[in-house]
N, C-alpha and C. Protein backbone atom coordinates (compact mmCIF):
# COMPACT_ATOMS: atom_id res chain seq x y z
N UNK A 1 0.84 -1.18 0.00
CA UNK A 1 0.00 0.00 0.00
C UNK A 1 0.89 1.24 0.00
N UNK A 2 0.78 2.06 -1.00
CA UNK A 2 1.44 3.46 -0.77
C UNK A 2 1.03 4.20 -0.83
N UNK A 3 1.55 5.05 0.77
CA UNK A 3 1.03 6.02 0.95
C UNK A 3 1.09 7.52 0.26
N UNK A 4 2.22 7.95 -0.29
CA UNK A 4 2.35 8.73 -1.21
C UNK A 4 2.92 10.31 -0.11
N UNK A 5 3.11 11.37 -0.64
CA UNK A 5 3.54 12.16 -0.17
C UNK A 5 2.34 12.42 1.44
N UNK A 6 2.49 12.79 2.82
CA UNK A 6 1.53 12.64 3.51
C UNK A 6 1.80 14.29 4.00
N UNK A 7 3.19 15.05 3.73
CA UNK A 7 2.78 16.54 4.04
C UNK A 7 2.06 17.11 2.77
N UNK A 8 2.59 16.73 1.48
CA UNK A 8 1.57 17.46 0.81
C UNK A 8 0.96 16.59 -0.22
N UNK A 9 -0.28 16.55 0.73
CA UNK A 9 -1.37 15.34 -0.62
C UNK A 9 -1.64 16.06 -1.63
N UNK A 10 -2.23 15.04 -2.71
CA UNK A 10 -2.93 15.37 -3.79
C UNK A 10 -4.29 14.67 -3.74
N UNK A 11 -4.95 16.28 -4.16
CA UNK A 11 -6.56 15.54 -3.86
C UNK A 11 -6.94 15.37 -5.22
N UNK A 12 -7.49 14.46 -5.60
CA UNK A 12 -8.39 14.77 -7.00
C UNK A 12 -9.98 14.38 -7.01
N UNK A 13 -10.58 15.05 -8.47
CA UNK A 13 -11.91 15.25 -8.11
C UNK A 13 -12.80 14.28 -6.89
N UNK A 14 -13.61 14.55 -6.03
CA UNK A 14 -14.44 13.73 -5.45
C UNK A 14 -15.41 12.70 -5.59
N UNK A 15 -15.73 12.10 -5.32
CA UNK A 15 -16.95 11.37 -5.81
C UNK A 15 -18.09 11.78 -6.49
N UNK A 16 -18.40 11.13 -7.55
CA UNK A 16 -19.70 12.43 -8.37
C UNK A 16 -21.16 12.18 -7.52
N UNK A 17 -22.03 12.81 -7.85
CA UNK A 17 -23.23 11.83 -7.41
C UNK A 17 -23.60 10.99 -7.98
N UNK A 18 -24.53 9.98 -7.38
CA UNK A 18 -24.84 8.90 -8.16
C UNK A 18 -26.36 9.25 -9.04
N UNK A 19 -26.82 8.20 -9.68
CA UNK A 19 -27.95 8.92 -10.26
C UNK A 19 -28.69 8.80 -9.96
N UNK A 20 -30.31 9.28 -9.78
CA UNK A 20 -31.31 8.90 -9.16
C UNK A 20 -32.27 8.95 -10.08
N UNK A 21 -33.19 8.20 -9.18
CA UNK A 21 -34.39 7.98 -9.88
C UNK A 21 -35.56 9.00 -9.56
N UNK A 22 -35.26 9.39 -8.73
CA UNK A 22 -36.39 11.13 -8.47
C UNK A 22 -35.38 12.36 -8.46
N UNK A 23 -35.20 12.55 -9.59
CA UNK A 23 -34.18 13.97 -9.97
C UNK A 23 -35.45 15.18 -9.61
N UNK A 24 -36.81 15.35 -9.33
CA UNK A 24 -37.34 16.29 -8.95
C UNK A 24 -37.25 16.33 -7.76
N UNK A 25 -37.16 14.84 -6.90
CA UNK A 25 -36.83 15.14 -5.38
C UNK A 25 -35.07 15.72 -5.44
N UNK A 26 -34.47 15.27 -5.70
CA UNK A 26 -32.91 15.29 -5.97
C UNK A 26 -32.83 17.23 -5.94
N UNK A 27 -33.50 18.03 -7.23
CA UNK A 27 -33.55 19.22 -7.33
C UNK A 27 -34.44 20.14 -5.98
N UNK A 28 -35.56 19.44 -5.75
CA UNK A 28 -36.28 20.18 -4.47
C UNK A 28 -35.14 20.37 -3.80
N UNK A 29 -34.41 19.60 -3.43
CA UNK A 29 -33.35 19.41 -2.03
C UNK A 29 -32.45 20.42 -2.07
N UNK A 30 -31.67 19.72 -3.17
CA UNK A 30 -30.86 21.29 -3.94
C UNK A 30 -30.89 22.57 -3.71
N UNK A 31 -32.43 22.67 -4.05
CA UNK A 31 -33.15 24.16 -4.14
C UNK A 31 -33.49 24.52 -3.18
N UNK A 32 -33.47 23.49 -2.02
CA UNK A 32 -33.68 24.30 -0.29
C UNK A 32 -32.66 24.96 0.67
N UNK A 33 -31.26 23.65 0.24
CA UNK A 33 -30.42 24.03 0.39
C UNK A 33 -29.85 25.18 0.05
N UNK A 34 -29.67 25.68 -1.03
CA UNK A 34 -29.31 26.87 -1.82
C UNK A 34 -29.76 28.20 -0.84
N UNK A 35 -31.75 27.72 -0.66
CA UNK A 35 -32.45 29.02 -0.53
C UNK A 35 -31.67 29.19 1.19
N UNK A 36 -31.37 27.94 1.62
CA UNK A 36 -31.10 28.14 3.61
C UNK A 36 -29.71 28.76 3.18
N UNK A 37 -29.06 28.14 2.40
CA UNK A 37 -26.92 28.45 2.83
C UNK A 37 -26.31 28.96 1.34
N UNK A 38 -26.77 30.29 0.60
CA UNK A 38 -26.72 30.38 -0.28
C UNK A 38 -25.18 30.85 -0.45
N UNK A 39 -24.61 30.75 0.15
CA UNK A 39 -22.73 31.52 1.02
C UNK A 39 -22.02 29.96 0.49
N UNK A 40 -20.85 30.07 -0.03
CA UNK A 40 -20.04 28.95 -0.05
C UNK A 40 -19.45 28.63 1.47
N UNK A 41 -18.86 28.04 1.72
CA UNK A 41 -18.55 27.43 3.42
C UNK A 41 -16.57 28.25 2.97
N UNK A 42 -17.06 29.16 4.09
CA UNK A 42 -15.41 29.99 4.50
C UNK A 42 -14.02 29.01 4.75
N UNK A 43 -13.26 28.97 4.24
CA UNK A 43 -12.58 28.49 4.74
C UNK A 43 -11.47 28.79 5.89
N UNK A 44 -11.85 30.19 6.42
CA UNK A 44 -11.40 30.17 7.88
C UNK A 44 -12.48 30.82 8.89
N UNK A 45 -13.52 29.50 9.46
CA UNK A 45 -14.72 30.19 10.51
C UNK A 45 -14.30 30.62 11.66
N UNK A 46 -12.46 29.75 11.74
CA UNK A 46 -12.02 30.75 13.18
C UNK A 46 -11.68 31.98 13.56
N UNK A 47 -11.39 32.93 12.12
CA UNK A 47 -11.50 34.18 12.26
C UNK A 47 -12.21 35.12 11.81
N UNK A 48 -13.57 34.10 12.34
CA UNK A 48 -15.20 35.02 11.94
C UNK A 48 -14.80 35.69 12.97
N UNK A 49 -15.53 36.73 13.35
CA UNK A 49 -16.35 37.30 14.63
C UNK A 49 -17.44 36.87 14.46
N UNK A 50 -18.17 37.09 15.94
CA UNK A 50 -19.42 36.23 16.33
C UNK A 50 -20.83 36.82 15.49
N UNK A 51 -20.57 38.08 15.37
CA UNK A 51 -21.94 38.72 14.14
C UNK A 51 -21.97 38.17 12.75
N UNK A 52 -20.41 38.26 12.57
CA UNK A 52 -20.02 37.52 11.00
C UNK A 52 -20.64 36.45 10.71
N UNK A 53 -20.72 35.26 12.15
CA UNK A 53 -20.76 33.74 12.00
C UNK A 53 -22.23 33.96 11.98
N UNK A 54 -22.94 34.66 12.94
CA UNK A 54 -24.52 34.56 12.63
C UNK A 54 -25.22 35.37 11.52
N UNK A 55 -24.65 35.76 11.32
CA UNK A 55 -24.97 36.30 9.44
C UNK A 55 -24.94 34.97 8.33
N UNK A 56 -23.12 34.28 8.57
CA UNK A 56 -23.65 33.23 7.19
C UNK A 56 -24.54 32.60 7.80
N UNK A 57 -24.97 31.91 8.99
CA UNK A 57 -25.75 30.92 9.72
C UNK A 57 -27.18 31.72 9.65
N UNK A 58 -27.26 32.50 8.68
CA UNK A 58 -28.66 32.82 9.11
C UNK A 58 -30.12 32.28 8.49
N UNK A 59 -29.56 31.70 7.61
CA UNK A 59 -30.78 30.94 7.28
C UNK A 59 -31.25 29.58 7.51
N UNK A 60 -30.23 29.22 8.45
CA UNK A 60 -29.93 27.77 9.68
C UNK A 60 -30.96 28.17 10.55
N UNK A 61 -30.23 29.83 11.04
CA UNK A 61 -31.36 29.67 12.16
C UNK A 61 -32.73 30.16 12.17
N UNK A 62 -32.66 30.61 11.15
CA UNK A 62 -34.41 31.03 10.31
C UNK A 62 -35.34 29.72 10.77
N UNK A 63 -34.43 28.11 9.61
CA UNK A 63 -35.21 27.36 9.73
C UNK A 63 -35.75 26.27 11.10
N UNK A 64 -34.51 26.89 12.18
CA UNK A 64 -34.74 26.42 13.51
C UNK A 64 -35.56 27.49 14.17
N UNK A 65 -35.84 28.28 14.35
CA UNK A 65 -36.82 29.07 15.11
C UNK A 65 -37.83 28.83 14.48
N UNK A 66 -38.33 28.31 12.96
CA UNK A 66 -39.57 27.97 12.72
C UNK A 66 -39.97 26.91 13.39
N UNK A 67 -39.07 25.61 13.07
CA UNK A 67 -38.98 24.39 13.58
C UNK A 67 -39.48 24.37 15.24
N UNK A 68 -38.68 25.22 16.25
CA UNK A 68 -39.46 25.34 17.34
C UNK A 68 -40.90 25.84 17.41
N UNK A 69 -40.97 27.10 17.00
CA UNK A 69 -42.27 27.20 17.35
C UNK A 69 -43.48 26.57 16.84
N UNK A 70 -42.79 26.05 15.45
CA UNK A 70 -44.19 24.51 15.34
C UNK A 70 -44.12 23.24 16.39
N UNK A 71 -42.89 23.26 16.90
CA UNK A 71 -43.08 22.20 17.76
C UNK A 71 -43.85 22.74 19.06
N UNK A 72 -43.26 23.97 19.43
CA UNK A 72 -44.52 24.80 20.76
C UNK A 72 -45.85 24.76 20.46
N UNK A 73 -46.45 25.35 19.38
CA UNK A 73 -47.43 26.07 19.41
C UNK A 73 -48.15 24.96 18.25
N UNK A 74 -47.75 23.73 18.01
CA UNK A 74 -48.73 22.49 17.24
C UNK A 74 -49.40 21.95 18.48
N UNK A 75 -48.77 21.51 19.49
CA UNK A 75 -49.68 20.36 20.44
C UNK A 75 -50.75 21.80 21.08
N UNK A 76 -50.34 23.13 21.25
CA UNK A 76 -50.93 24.10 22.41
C UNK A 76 -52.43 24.07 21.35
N UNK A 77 -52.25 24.48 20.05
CA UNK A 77 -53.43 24.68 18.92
C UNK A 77 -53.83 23.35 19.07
N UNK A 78 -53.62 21.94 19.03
CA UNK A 78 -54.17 20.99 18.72
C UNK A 78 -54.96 20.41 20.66
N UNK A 79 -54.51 20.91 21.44
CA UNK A 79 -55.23 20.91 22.96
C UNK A 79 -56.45 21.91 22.81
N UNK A 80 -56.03 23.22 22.78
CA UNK A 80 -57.28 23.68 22.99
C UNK A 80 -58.39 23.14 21.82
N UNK A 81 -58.01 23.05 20.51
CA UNK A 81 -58.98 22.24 19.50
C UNK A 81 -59.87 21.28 20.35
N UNK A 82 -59.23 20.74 20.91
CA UNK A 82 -59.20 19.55 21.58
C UNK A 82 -60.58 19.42 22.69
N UNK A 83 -59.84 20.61 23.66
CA UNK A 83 -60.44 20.54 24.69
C UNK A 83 -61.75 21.97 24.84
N UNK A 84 -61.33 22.71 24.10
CA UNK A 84 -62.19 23.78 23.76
C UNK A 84 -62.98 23.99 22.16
N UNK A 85 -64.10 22.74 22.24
CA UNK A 85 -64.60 22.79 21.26
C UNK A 85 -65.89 23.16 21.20
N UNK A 86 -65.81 24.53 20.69
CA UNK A 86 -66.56 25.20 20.19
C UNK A 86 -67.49 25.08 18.94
């Protein structure tokens, strides 16, 4: 097995994707991704500052503050439905 130079590798292209059989699911995904992290990934996040880092992260945390408050405010709407039926 050889290992080859180990201070300075050579990378070459990555793995492609494979192909699928729902290329409209394949593109939805794509297209969500894009709309949440439309920023390429920095290659130095250790000398963000902390406003910097929640700026690219901001459409991370868009989709987590939705994510909570459907998880709060689904069972509270689906109790009173529930229990206050009018």
């Amino acid at each position: 097995m050889e290992l080859g130079n180990i201070s300075q590798p050579l990378y070459g292209p990555g793995p492609e994707a494979p192909g699928s059989s729902t290329p409209g699911l394949v593109g939805m995904v794509h297209g969500f991704l894009r709309l949440v992290q439309p920023n390429a990934l920095p290659t130095v996040l250790c000398h963000l500052s902390f406003s910097q880092l929640l700026l690219y992260e901001l459409g991370f945390l868009v989709c987590i503050a939705i994510g909570l408050l459907f998880i709060i405010l689904m069972p509270l709407v689906g109790c009173c439905f529930c229990c206050c039926r009018c």
